[in-house]
PDB file of N, CA and C in Angstrom:
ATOM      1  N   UNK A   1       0.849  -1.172   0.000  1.00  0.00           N
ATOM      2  CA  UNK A   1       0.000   0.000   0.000  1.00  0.00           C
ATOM      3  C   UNK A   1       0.898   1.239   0.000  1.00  0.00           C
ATOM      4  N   UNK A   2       0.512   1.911  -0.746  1.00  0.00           N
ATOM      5  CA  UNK A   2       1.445   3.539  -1.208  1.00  0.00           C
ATOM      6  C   UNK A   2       1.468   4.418  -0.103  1.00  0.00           C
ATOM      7  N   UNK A   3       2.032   5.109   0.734  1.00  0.00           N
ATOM      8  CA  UNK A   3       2.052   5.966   1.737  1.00  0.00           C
ATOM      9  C   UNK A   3       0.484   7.161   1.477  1.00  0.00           C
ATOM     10  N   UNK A   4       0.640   7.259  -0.112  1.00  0.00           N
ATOM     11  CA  UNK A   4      -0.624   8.186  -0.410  1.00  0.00           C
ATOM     12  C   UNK A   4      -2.155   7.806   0.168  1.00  0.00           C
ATOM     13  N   UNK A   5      -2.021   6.591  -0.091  1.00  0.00           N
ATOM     14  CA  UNK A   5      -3.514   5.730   0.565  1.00  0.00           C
ATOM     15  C   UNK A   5      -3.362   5.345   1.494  1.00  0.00           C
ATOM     16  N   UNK A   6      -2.418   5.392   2.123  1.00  0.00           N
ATOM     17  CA  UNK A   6      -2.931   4.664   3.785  1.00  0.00           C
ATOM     18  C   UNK A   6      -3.172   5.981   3.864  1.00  0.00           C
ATOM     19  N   UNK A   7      -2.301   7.317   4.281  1.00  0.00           N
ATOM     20  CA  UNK A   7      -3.006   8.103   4.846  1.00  0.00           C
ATOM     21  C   UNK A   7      -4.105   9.087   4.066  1.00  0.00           C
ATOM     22  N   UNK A   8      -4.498   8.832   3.370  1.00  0.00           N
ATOM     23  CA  UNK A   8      -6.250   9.145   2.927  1.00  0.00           C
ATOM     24  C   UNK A   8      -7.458   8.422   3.504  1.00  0.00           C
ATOM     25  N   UNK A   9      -6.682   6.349   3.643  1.00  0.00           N
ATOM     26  CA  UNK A   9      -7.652   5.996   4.542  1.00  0.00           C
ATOM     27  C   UNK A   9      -8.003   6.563   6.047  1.00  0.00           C
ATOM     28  N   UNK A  10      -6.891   6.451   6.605  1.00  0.00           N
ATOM     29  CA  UNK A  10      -6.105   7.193   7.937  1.00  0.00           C
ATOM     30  C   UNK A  10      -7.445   8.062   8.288  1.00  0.00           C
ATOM     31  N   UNK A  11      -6.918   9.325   7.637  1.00  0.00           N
ATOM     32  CA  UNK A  11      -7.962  10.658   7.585  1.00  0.00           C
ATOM     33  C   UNK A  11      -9.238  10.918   7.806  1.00  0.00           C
ATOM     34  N   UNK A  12      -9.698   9.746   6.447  1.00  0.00           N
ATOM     35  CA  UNK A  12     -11.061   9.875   6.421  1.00  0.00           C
ATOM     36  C   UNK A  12     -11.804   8.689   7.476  1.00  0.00           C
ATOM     37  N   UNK A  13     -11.033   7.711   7.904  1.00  0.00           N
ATOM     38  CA  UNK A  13     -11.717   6.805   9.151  1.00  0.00           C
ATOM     39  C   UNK A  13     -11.626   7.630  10.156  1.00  0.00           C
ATOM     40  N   UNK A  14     -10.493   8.212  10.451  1.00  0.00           N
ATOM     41  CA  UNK A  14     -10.558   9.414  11.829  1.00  0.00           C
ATOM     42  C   UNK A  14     -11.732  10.179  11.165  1.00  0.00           C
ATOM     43  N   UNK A  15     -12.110  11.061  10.222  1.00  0.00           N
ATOM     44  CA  UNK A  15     -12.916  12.090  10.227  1.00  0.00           C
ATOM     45  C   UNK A  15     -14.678  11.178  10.286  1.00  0.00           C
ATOM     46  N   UNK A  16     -14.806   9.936   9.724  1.00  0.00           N
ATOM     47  CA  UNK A  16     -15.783   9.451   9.889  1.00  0.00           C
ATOM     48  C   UNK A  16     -15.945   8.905  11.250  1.00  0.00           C
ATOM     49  N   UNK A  17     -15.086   8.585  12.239  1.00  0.00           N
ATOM     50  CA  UNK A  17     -15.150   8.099  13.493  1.00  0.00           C
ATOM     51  C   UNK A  17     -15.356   9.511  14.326  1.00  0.00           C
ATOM     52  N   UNK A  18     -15.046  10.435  14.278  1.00  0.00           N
ATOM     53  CA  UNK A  18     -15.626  11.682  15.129  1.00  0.00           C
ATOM     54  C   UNK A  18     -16.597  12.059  14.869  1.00  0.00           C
ATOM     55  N   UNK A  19     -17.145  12.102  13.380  1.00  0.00           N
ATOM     56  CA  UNK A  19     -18.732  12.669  13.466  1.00  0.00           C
ATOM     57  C   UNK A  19     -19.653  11.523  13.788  1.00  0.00           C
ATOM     58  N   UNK A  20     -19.218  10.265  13.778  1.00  0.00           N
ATOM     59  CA  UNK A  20     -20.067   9.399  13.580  1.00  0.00           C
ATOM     60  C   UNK A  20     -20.325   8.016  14.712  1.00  0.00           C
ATOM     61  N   UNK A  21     -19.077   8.485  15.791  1.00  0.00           N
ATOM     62  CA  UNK A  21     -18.477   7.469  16.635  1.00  0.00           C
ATOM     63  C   UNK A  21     -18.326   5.756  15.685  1.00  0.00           C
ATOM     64  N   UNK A  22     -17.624   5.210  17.058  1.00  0.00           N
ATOM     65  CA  UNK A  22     -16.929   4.506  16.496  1.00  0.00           C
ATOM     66  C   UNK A  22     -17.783   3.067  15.744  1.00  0.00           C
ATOM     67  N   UNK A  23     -18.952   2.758  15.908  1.00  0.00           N
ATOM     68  CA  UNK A  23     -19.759   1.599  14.856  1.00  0.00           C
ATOM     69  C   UNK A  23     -19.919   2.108  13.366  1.00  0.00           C
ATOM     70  N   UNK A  24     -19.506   3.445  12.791  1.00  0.00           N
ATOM     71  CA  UNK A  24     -19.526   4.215  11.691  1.00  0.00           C
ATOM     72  C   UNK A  24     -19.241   2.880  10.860  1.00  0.00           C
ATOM     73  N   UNK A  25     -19.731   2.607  10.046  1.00  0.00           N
ATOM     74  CA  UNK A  25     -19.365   1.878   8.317  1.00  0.00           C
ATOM     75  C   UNK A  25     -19.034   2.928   7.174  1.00  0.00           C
ATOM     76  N   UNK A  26     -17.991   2.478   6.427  1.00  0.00           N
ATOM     77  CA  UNK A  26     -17.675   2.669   5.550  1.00  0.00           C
ATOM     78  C   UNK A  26     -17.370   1.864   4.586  1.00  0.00           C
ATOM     79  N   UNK A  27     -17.266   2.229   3.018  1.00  0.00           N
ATOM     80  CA  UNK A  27     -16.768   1.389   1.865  1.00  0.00           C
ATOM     81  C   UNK A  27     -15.933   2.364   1.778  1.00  0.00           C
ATOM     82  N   UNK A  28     -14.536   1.704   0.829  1.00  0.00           N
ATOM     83  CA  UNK A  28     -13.694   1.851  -0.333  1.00  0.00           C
ATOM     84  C   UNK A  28     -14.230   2.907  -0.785  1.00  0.00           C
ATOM     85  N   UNK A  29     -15.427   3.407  -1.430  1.00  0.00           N
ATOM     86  CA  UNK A  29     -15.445   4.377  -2.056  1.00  0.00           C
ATOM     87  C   UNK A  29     -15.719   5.963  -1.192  1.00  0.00           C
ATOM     88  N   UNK A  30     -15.520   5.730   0.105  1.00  0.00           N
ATOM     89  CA  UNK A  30     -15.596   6.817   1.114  1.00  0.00           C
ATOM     90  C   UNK A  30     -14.317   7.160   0.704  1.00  0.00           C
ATOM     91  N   UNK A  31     -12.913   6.573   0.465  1.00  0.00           N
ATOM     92  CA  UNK A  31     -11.940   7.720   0.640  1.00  0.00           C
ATOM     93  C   UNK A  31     -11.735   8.678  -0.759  1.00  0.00           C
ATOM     94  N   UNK A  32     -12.540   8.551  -2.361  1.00  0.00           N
ATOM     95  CA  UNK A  32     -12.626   9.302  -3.411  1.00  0.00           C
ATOM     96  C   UNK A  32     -14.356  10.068  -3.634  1.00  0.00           C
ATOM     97  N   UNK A  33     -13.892  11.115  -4.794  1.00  0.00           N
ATOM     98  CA  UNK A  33     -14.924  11.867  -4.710  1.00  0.00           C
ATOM     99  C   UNK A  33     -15.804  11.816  -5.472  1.00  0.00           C
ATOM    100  N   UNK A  34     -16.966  11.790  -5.590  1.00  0.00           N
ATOM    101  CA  UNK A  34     -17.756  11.256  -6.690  1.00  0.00           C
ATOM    102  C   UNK A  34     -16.886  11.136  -8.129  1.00  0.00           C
ATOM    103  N   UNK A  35     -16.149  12.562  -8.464  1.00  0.00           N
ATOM    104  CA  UNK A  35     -15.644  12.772  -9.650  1.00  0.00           C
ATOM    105  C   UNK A  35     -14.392  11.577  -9.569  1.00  0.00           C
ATOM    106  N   UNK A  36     -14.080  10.607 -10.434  1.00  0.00           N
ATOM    107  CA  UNK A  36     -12.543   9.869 -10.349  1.00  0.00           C
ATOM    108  C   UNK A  36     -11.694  10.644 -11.169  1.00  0.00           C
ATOM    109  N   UNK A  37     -11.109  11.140 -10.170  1.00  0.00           N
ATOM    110  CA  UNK A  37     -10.130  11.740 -10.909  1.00  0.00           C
ATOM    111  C   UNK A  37      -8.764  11.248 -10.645  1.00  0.00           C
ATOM    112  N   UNK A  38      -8.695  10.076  -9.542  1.00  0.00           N
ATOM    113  CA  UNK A  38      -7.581   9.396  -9.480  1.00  0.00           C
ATOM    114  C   UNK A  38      -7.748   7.995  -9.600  1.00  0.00           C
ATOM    115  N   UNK A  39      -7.588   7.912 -10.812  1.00  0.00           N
ATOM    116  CA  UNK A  39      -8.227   6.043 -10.907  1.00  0.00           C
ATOM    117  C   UNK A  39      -7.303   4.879 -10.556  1.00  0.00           C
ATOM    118  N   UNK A  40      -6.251   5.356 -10.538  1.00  0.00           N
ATOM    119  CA  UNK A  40      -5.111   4.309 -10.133  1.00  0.00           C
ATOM    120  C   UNK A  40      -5.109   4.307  -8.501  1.00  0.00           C
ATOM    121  N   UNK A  41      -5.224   5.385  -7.373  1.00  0.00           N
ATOM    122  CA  UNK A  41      -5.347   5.220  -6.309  1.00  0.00           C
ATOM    123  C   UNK A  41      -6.743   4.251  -5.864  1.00  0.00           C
ATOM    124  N   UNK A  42      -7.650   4.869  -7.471  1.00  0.00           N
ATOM    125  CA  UNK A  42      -8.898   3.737  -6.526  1.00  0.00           C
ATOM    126  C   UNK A  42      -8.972   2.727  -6.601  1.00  0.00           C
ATOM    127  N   UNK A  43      -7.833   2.349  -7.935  1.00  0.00           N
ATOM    128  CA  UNK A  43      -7.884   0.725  -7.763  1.00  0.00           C
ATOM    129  C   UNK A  43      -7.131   0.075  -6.965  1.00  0.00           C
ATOM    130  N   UNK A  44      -5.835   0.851  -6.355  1.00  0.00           N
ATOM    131  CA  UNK A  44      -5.233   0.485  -5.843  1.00  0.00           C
ATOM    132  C   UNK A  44      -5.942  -0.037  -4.594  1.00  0.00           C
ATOM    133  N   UNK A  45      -6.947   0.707  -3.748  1.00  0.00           N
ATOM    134  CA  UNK A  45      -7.960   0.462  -2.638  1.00  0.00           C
ATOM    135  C   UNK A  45      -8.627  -0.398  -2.758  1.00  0.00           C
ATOM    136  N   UNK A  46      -9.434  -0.720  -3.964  1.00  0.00           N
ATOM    137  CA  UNK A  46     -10.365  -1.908  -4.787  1.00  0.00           C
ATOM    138  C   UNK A  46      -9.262  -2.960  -4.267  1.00  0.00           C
ATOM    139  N   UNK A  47      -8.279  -3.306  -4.670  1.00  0.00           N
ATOM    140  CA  UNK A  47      -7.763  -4.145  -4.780  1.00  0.00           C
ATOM    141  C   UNK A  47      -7.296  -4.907  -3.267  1.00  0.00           C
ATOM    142  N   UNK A  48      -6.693  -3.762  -2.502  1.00  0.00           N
ATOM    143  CA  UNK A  48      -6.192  -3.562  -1.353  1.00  0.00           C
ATOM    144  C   UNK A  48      -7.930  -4.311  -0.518  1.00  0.00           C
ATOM    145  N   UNK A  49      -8.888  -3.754  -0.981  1.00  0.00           N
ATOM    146  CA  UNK A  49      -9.944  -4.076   0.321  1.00  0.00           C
ATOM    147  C   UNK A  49     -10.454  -5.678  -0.137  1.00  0.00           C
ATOM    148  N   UNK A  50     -10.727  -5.418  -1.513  1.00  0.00           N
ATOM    149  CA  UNK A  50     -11.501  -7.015  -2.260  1.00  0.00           C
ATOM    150  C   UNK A  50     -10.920  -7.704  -2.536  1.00  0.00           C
ATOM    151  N   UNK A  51      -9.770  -7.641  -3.116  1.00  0.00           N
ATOM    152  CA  UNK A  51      -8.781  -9.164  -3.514  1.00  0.00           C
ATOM    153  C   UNK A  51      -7.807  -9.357  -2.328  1.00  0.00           C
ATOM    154  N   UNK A  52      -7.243  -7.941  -1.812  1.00  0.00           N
ATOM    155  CA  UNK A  52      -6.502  -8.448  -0.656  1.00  0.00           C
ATOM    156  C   UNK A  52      -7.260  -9.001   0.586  1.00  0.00           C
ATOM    157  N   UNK A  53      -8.082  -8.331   0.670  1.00  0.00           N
ATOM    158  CA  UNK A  53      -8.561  -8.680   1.976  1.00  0.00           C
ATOM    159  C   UNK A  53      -9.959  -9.091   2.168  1.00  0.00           C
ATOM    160  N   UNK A  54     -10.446  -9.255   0.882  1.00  0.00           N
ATOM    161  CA  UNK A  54     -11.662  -9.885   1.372  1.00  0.00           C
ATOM    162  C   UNK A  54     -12.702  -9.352   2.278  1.00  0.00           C
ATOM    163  N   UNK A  55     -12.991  -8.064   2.080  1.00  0.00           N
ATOM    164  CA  UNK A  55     -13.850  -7.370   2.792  1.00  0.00           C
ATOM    165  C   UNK A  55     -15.000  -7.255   2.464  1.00  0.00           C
ATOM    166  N   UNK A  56     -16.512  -7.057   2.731  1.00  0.00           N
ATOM    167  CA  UNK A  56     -17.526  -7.172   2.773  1.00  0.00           C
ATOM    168  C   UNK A  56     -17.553  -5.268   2.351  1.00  0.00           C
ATOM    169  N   UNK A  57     -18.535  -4.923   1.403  1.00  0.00           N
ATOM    170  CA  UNK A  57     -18.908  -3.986   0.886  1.00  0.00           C
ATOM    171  C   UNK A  57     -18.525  -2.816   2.181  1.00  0.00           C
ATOM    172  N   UNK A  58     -19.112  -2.860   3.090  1.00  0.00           N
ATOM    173  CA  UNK A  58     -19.476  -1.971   4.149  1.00  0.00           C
ATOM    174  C   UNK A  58     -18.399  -2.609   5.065  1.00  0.00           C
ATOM    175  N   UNK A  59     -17.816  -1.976   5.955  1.00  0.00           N
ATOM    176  CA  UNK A  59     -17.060  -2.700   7.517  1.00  0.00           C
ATOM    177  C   UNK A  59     -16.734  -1.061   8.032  1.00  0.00           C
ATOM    178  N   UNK A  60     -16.808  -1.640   9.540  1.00  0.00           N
ATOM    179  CA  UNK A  60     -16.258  -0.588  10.495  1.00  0.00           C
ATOM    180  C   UNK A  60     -15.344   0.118  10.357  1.00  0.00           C
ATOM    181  N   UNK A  61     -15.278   1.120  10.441  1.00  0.00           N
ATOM    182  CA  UNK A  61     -14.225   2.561  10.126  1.00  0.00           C
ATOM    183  C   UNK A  61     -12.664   2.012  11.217  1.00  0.00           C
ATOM    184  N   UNK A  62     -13.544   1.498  12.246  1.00  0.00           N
ATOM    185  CA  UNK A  62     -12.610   1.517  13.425  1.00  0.00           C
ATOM    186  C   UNK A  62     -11.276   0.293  12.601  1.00  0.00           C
ATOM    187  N   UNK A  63     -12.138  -0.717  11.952  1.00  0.00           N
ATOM    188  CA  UNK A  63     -11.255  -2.030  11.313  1.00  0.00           C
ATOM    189  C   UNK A  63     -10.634  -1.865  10.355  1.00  0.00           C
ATOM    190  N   UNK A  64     -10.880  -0.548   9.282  1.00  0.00           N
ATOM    191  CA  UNK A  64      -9.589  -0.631   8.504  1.00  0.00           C
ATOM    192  C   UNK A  64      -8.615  -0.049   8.654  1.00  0.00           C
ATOM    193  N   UNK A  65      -8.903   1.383   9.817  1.00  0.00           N
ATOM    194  CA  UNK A  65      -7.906   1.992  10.368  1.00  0.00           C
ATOM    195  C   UNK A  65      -6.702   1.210  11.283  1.00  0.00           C
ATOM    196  N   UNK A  66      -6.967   0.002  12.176  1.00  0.00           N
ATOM    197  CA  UNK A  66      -6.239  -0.787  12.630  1.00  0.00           C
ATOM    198  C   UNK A  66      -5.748  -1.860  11.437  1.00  0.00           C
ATOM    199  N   UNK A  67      -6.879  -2.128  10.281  1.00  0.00           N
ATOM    200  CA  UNK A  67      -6.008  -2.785   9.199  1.00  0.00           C
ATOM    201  C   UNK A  67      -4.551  -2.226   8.733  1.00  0.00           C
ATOM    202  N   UNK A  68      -5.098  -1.090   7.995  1.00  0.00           N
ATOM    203  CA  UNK A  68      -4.035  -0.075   7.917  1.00  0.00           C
ATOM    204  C   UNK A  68      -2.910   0.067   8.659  1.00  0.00           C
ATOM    205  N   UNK A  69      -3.198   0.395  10.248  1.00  0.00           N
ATOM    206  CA  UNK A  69      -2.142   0.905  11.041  1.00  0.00           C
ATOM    207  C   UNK A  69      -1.257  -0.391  11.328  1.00  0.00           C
ATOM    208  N   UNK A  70      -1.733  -1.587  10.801  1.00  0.00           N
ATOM    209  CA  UNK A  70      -0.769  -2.798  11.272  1.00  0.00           C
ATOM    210  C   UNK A  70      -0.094  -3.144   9.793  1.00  0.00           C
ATOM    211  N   UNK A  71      -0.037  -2.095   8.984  1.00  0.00           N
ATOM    212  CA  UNK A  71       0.957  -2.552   7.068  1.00  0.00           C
ATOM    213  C   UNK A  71       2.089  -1.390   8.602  1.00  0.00           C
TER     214      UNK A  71
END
């Protein structure tokens, strides 16, 4: 995982875990903006959440931030 995307995930699980406390769900497509304007970072995440890891559409904000924080 590229230093660029962990901390975009990073960010946006912290910013979704303060407004939202910590049972908040998120997908993969929470850390881009409707517009793709970076398509290689999003596949890089696609890839990172569904082929690497086998994640279920939706999961806890709190679980990919500790995913993350343990690369």
């Amino acid at each position: 995982m590229t230093d660029r995307l962990k901390q975009k995930i990073l960010e946006v699980c912290d910013k979704k875990i303060a407004q939202k406390g910590t049972n908040v769900g998120i997908s993969f497509y929470a850390f881009f903006k409707n517009k793709n304007d970076t398509p290689e970072l999003l596949m890089e995440a696609a890839t990172w959440w569904i082929k690497t890891h086998q994640l279920d559409h939706f999961e806890k904000a709190v679980k990919i931030k500790a995913l993350v924080n343990s690369i």
